[in-house]
PDB file of N, CA and C in Angstrom:
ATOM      1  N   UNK A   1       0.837  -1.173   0.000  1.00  0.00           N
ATOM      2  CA  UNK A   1       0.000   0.000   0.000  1.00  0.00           C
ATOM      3  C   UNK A   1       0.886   1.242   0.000  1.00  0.00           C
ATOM      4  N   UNK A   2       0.388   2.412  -0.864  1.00  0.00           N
ATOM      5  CA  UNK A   2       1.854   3.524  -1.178  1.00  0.00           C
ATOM      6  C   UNK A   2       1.105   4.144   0.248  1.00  0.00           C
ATOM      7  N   UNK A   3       1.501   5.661   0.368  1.00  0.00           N
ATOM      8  CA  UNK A   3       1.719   6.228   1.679  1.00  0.00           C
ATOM      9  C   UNK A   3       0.661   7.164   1.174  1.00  0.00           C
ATOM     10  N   UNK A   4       0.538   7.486  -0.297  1.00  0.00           N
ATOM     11  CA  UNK A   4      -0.299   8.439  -0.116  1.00  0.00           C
ATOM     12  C   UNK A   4      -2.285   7.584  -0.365  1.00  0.00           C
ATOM     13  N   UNK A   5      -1.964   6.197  -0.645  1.00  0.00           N
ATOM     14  CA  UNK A   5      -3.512   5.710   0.069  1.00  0.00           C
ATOM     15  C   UNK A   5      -3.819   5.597   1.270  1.00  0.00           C
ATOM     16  N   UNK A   6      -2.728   5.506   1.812  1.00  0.00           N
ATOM     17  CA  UNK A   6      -2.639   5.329   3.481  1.00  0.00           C
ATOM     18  C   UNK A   6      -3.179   6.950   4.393  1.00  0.00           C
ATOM     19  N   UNK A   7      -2.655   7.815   3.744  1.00  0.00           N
ATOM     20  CA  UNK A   7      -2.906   9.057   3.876  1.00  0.00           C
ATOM     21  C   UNK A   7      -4.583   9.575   3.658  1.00  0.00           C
ATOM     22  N   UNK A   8      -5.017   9.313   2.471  1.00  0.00           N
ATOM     23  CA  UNK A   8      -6.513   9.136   1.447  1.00  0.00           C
ATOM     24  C   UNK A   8      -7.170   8.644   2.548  1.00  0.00           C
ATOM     25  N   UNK A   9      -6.923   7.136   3.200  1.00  0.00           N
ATOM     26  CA  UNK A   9      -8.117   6.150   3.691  1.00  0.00           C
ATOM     27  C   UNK A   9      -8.100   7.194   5.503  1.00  0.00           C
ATOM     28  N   UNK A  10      -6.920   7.671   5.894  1.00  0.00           N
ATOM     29  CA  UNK A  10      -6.528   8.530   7.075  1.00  0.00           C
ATOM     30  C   UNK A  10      -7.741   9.514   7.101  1.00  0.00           C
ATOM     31  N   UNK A  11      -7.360  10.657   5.804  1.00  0.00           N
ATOM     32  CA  UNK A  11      -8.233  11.697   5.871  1.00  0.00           C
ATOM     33  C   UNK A  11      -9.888  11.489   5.796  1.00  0.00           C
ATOM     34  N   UNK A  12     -10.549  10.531   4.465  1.00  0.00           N
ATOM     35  CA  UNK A  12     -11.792  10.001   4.433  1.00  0.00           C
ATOM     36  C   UNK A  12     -12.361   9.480   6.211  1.00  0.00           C
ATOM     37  N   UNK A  13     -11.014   8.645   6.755  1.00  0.00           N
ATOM     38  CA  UNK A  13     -11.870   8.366   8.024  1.00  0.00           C
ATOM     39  C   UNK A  13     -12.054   9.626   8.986  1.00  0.00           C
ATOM     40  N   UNK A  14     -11.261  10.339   8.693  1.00  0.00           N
ATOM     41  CA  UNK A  14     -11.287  11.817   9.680  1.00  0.00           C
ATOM     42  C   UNK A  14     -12.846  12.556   9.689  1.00  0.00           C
ATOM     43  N   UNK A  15     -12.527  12.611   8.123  1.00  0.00           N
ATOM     44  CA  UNK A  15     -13.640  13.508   7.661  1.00  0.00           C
ATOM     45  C   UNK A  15     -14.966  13.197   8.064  1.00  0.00           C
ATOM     46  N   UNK A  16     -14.995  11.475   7.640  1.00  0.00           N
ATOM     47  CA  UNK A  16     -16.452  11.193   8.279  1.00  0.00           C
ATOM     48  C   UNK A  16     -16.555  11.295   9.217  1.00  0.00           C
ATOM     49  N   UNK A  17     -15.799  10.717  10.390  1.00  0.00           N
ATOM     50  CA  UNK A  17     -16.420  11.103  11.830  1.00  0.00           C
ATOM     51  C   UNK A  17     -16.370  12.211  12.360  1.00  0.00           C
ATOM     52  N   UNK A  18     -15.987  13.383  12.044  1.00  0.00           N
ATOM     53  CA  UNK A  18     -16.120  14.777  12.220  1.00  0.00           C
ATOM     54  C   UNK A  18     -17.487  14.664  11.703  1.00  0.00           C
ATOM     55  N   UNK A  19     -18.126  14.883  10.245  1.00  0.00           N
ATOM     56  CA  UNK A  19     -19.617  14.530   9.581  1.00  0.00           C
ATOM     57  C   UNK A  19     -20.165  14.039  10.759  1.00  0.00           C
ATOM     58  N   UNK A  20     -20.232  12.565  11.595  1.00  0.00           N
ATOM     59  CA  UNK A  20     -20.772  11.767  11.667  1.00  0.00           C
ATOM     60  C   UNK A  20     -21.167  13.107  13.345  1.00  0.00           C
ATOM     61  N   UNK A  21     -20.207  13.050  13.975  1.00  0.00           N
ATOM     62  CA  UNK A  21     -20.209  14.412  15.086  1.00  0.00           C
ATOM     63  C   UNK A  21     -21.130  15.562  14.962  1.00  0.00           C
ATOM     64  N   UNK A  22     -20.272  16.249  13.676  1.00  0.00           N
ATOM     65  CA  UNK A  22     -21.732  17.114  13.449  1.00  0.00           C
ATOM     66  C   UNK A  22     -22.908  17.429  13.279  1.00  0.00           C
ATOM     67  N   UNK A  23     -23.405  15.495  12.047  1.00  0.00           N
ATOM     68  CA  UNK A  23     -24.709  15.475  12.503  1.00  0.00           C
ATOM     69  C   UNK A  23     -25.253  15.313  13.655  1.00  0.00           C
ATOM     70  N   UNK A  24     -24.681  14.736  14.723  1.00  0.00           N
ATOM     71  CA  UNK A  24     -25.059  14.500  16.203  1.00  0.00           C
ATOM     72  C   UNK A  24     -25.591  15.554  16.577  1.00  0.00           C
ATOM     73  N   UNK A  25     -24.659  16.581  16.363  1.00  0.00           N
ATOM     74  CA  UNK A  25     -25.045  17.864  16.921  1.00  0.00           C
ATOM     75  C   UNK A  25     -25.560  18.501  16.553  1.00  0.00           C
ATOM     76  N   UNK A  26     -26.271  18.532  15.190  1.00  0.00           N
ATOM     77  CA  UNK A  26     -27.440  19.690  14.677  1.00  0.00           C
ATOM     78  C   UNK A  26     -28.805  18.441  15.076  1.00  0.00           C
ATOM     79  N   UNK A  27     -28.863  17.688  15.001  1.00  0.00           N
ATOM     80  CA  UNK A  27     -29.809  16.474  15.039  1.00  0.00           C
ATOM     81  C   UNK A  27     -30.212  16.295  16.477  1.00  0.00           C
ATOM     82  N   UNK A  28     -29.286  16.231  17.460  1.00  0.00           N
ATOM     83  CA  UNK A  28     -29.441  16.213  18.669  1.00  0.00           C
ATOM     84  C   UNK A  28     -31.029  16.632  19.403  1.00  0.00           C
ATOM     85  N   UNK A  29     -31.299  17.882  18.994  1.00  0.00           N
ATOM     86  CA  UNK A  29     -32.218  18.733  19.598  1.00  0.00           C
ATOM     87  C   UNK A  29     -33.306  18.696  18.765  1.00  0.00           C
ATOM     88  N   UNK A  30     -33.695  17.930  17.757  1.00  0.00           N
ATOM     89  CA  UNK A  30     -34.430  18.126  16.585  1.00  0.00           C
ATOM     90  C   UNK A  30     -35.273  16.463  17.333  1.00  0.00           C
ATOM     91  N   UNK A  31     -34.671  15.563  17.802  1.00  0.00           N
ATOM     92  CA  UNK A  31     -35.353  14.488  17.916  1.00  0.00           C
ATOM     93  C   UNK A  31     -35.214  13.790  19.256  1.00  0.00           C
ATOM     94  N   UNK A  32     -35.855  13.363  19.661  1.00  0.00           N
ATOM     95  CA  UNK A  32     -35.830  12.757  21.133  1.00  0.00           C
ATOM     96  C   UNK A  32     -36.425  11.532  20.657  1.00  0.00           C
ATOM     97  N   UNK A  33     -34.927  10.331  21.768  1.00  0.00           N
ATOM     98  CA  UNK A  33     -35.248   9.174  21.739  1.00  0.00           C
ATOM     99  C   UNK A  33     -36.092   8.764  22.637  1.00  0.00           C
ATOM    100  N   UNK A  34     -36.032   7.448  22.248  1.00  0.00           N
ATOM    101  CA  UNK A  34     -36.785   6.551  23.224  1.00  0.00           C
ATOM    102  C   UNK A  34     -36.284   6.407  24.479  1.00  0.00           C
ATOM    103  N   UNK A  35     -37.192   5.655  25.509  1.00  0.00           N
ATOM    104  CA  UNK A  35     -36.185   5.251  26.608  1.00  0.00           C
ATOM    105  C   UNK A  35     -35.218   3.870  26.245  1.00  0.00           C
ATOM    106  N   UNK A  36     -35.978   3.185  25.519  1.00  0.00           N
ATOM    107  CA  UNK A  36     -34.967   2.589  25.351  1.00  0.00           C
ATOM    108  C   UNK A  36     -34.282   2.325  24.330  1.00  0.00           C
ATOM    109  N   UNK A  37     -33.857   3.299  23.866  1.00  0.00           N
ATOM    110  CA  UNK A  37     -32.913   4.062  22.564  1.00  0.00           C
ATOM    111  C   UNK A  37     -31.763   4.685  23.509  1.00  0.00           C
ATOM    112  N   UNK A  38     -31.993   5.300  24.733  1.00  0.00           N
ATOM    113  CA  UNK A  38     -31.341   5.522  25.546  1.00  0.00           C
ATOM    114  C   UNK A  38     -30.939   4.721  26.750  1.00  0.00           C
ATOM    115  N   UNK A  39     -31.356   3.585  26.622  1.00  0.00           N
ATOM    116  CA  UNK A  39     -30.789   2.446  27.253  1.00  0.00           C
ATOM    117  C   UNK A  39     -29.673   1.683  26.881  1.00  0.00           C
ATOM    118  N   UNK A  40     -30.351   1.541  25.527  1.00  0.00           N
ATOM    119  CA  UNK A  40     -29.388   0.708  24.799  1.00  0.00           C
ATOM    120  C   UNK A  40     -28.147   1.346  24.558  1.00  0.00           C
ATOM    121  N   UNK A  41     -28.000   2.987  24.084  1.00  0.00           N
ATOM    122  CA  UNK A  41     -26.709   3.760  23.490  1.00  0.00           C
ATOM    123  C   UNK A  41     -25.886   3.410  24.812  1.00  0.00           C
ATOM    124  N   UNK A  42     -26.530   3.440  26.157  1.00  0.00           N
ATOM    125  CA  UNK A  42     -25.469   3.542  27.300  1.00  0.00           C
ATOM    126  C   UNK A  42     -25.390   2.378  27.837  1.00  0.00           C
ATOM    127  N   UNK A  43     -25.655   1.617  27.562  1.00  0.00           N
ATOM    128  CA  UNK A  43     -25.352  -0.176  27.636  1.00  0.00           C
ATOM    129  C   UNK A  43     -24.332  -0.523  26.760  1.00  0.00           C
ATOM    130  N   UNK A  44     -24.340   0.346  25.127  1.00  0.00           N
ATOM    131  CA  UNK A  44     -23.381  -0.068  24.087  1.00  0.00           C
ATOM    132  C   UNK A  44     -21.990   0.605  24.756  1.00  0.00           C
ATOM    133  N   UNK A  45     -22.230   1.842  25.329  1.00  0.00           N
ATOM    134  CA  UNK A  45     -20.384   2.322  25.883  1.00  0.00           C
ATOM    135  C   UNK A  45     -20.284   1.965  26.444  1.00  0.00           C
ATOM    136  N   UNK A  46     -20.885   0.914  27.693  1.00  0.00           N
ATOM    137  CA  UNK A  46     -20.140   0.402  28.403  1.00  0.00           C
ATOM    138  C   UNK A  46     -19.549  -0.826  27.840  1.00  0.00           C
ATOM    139  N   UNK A  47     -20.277  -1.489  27.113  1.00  0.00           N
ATOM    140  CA  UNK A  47     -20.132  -2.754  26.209  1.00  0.00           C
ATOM    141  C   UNK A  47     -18.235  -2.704  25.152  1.00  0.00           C
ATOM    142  N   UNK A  48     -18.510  -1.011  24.846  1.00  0.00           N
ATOM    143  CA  UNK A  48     -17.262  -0.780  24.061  1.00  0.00           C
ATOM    144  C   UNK A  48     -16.302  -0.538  24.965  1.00  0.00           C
ATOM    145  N   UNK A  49     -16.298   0.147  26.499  1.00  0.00           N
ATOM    146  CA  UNK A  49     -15.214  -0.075  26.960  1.00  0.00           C
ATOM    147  C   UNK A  49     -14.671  -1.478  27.430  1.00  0.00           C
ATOM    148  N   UNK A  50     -16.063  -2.077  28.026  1.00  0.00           N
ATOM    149  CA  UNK A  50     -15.154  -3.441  28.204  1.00  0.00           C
ATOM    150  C   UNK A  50     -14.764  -3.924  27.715  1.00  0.00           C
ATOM    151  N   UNK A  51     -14.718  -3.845  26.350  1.00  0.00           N
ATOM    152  CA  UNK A  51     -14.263  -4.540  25.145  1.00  0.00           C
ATOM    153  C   UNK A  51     -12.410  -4.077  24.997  1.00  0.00           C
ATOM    154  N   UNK A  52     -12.841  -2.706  25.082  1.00  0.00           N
ATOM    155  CA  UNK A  52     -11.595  -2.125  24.707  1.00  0.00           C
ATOM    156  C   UNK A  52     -10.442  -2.249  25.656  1.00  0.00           C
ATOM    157  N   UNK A  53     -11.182  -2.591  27.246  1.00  0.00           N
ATOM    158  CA  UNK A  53      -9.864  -2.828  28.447  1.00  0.00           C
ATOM    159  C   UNK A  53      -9.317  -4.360  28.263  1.00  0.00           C
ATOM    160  N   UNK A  54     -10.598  -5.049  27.769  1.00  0.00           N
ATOM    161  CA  UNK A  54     -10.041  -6.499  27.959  1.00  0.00           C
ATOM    162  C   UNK A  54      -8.755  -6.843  26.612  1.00  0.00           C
ATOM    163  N   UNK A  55      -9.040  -5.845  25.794  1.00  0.00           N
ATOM    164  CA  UNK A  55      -7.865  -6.236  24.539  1.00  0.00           C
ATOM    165  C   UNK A  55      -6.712  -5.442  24.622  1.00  0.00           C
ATOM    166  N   UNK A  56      -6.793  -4.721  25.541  1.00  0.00           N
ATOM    167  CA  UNK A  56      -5.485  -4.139  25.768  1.00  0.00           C
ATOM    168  C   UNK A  56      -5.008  -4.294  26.769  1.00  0.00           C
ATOM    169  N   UNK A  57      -5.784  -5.392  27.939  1.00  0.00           N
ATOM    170  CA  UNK A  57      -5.000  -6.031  28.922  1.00  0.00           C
ATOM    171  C   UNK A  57      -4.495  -7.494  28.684  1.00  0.00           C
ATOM    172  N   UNK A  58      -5.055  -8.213  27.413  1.00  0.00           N
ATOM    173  CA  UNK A  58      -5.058  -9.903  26.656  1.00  0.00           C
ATOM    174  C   UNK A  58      -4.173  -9.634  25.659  1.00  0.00           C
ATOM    175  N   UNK A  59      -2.909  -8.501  25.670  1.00  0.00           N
ATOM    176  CA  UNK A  59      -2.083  -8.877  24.109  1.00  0.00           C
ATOM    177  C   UNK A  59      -1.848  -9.958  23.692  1.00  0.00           C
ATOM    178  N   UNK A  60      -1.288 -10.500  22.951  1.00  0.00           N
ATOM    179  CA  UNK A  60      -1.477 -11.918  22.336  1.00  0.00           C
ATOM    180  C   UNK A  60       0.112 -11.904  22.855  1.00  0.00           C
ATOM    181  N   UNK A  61       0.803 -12.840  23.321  1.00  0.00           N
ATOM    182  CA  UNK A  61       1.920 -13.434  24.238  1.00  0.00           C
ATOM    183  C   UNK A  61       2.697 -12.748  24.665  1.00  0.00           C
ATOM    184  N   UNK A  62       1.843 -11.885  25.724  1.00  0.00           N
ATOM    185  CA  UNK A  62       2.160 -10.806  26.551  1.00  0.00           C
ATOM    186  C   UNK A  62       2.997 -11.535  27.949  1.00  0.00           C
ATOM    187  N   UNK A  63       2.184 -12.613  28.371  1.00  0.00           N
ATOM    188  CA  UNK A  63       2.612 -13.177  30.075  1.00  0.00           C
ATOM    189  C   UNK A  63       1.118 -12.938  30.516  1.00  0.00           C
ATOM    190  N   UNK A  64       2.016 -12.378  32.149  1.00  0.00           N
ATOM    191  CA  UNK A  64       0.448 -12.914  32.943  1.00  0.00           C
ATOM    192  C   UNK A  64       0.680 -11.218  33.847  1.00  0.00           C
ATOM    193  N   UNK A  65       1.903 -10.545  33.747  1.00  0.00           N
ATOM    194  CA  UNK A  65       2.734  -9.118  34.110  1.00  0.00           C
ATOM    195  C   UNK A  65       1.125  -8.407  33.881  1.00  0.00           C
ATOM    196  N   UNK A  66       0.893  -7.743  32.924  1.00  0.00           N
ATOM    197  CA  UNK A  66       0.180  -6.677  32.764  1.00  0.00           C
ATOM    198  C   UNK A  66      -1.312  -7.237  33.150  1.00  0.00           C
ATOM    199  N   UNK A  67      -1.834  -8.562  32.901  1.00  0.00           N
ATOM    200  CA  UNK A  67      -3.125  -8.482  33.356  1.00  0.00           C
ATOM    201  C   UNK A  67      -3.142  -8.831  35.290  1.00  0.00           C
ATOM    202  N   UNK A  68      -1.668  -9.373  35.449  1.00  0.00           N
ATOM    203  CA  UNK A  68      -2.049  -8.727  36.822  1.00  0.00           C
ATOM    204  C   UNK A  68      -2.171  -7.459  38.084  1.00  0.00           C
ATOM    205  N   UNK A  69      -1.503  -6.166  36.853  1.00  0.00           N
ATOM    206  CA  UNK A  69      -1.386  -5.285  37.463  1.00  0.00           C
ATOM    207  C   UNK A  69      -2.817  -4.689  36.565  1.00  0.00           C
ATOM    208  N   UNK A  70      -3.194  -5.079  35.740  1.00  0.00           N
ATOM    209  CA  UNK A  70      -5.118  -5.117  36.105  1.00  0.00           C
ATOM    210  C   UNK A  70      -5.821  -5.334  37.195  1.00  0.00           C
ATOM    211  N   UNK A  71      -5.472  -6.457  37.042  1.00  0.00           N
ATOM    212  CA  UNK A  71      -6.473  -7.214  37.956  1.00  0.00           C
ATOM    213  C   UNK A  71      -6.156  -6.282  39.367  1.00  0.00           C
ATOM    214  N   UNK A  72      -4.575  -6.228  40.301  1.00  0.00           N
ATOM    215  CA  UNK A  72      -4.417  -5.123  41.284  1.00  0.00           C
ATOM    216  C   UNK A  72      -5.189  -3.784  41.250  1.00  0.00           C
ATOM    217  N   UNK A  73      -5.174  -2.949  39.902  1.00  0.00           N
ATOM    218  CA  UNK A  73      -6.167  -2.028  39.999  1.00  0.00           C
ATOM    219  C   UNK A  73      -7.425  -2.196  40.199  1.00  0.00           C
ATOM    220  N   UNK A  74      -8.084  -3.346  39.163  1.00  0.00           N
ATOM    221  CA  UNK A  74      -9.565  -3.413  39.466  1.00  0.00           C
ATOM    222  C   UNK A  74     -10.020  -3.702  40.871  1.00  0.00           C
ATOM    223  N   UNK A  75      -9.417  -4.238  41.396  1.00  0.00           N
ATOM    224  CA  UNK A  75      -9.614  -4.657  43.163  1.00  0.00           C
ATOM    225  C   UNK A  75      -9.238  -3.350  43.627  1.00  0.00           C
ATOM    226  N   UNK A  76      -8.273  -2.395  43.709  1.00  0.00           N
ATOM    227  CA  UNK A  76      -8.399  -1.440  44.256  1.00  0.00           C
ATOM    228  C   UNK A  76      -9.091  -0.206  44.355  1.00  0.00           C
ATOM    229  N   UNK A  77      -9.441  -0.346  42.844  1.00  0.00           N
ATOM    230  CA  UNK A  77     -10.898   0.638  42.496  1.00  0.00           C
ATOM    231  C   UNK A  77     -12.526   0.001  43.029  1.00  0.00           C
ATOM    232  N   UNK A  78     -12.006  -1.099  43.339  1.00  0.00           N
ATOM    233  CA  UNK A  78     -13.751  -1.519  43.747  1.00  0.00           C
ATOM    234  C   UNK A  78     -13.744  -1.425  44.777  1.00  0.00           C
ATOM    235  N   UNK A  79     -12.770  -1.640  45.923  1.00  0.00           N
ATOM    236  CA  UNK A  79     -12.563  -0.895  47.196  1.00  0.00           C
ATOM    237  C   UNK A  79     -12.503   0.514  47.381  1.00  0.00           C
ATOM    238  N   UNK A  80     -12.274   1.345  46.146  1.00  0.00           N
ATOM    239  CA  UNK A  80     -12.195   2.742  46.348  1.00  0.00           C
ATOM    240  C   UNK A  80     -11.026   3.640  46.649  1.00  0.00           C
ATOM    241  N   UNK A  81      -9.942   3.218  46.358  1.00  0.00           N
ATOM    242  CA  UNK A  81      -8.849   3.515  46.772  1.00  0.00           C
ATOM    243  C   UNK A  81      -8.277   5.141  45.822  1.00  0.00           C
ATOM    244  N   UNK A  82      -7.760   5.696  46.248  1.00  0.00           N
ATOM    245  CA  UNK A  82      -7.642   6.982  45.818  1.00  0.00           C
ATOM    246  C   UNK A  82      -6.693   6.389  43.964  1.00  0.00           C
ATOM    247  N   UNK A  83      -7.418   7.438  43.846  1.00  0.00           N
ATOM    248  CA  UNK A  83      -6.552   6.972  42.086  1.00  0.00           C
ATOM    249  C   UNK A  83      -5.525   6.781  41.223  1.00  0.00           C
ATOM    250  N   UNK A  84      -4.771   8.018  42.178  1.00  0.00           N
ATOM    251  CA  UNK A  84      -3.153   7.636  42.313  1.00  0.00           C
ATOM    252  C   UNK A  84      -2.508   6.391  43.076  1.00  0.00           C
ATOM    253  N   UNK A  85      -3.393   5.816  43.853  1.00  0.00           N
ATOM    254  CA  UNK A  85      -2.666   4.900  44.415  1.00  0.00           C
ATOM    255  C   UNK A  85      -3.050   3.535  43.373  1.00  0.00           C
ATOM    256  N   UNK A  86      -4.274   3.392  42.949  1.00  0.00           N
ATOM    257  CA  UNK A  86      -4.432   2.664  42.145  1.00  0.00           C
ATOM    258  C   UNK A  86      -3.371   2.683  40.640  1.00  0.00           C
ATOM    259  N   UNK A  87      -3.290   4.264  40.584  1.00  0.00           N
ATOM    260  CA  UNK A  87      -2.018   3.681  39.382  1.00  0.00           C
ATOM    261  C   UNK A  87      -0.822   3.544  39.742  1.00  0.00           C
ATOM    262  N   UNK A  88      -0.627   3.487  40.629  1.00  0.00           N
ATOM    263  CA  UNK A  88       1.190   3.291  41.683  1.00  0.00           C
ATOM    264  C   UNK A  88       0.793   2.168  41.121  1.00  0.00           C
ATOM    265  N   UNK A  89       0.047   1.439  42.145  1.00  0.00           N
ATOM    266  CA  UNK A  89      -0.080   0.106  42.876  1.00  0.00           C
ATOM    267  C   UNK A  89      -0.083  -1.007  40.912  1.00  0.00           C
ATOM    268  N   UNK A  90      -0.609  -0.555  40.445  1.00  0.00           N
ATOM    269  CA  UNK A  90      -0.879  -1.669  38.624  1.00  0.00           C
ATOM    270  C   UNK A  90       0.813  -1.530  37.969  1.00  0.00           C
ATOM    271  N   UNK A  91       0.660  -0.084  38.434  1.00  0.00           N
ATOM    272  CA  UNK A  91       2.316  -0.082  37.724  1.00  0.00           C
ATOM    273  C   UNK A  91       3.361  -0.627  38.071  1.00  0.00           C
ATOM    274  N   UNK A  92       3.052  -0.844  39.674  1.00  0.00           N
ATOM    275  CA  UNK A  92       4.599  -0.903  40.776  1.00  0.00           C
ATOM    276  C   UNK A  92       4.117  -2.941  40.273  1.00  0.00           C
ATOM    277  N   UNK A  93       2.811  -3.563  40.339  1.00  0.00           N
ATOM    278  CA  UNK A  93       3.313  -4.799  39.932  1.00  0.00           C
ATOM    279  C   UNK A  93       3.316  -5.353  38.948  1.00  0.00           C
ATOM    280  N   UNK A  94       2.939  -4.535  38.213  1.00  0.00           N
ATOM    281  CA  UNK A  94       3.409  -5.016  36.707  1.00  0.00           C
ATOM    282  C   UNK A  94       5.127  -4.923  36.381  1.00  0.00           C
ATOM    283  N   UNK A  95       5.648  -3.470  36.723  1.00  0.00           N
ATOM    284  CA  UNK A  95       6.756  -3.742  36.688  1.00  0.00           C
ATOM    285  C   UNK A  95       7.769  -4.346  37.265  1.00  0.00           C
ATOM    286  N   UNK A  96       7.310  -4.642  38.726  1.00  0.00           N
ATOM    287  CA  UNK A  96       7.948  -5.696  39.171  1.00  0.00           C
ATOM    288  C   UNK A  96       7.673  -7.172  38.317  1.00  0.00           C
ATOM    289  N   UNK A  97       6.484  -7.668  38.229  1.00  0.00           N
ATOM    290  CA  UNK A  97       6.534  -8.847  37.470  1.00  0.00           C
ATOM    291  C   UNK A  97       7.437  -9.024  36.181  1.00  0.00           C
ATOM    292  N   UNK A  98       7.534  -8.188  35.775  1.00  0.00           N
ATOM    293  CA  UNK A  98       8.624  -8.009  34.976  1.00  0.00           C
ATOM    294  C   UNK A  98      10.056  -8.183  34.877  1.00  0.00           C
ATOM    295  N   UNK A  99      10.298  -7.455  35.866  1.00  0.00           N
ATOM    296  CA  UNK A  99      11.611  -7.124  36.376  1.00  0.00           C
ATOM    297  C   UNK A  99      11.965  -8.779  37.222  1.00  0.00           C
ATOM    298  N   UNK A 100      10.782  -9.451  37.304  1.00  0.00           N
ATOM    299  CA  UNK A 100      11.345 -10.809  37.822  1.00  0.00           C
ATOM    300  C   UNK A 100      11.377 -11.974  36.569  1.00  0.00           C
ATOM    301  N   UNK A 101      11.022 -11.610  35.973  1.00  0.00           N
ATOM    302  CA  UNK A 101      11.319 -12.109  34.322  1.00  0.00           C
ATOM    303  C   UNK A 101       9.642 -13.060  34.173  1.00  0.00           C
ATOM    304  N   UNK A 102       8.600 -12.252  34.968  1.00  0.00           N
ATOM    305  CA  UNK A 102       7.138 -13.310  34.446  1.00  0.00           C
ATOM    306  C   UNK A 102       6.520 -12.884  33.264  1.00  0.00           C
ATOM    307  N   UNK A 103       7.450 -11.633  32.919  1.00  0.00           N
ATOM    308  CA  UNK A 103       6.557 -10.593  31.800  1.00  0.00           C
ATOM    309  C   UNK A 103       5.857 -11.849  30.975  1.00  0.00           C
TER     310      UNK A 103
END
């Protein structure tokens, strides 16, 4: 693939979702959903983040390092733990797991 289709397929995707944004926003106020049109949209982001944490904590032959300094955060956020300490605490054992060669 040359650099300047790579560039082409870049800008086309830009463009549309800027489009896709703007219609949001002139459209927005023009129509009111359902309730459960508004159930579902906020069922789907949560649906897309979990999607999106679990594939960027499952790299494909990563170890067991980074999804356990997941797993340390998620336990410390469900206890409530201040947020900085939650990202000490994922970082400090991930990189230790590392640093002991489980990466």
């Amino acid at each position: 693939m040359s650099t300047g289709a790579i560039l082409a397929g870049v800008a086309a995707l830009a463009v549309g979702t800027f489009a896709f944004r703007l219609i949001g926003i002139a459209l927005r106020g023009r129509r009111e959903l359902s309730v459960s049109a508004e159930k579902s949209m906020t069922t789907a982001v949560a649906v897309v983040f979990v999607a999106l944490v679990a594939t960027s904590t499952f790299p494909r032959d990563a170890g067991l390092a980074l999804p356990a300094g997941v797993l340390v955060a998620a336990v410390l956020a469900w206890r409530r733990a201040p947020f900085v300490l939650v990202v000490v605490a994922a970082t400090a054992v991930t990189a230790g797991l590392r640093w002991l060669g489980v990466s």
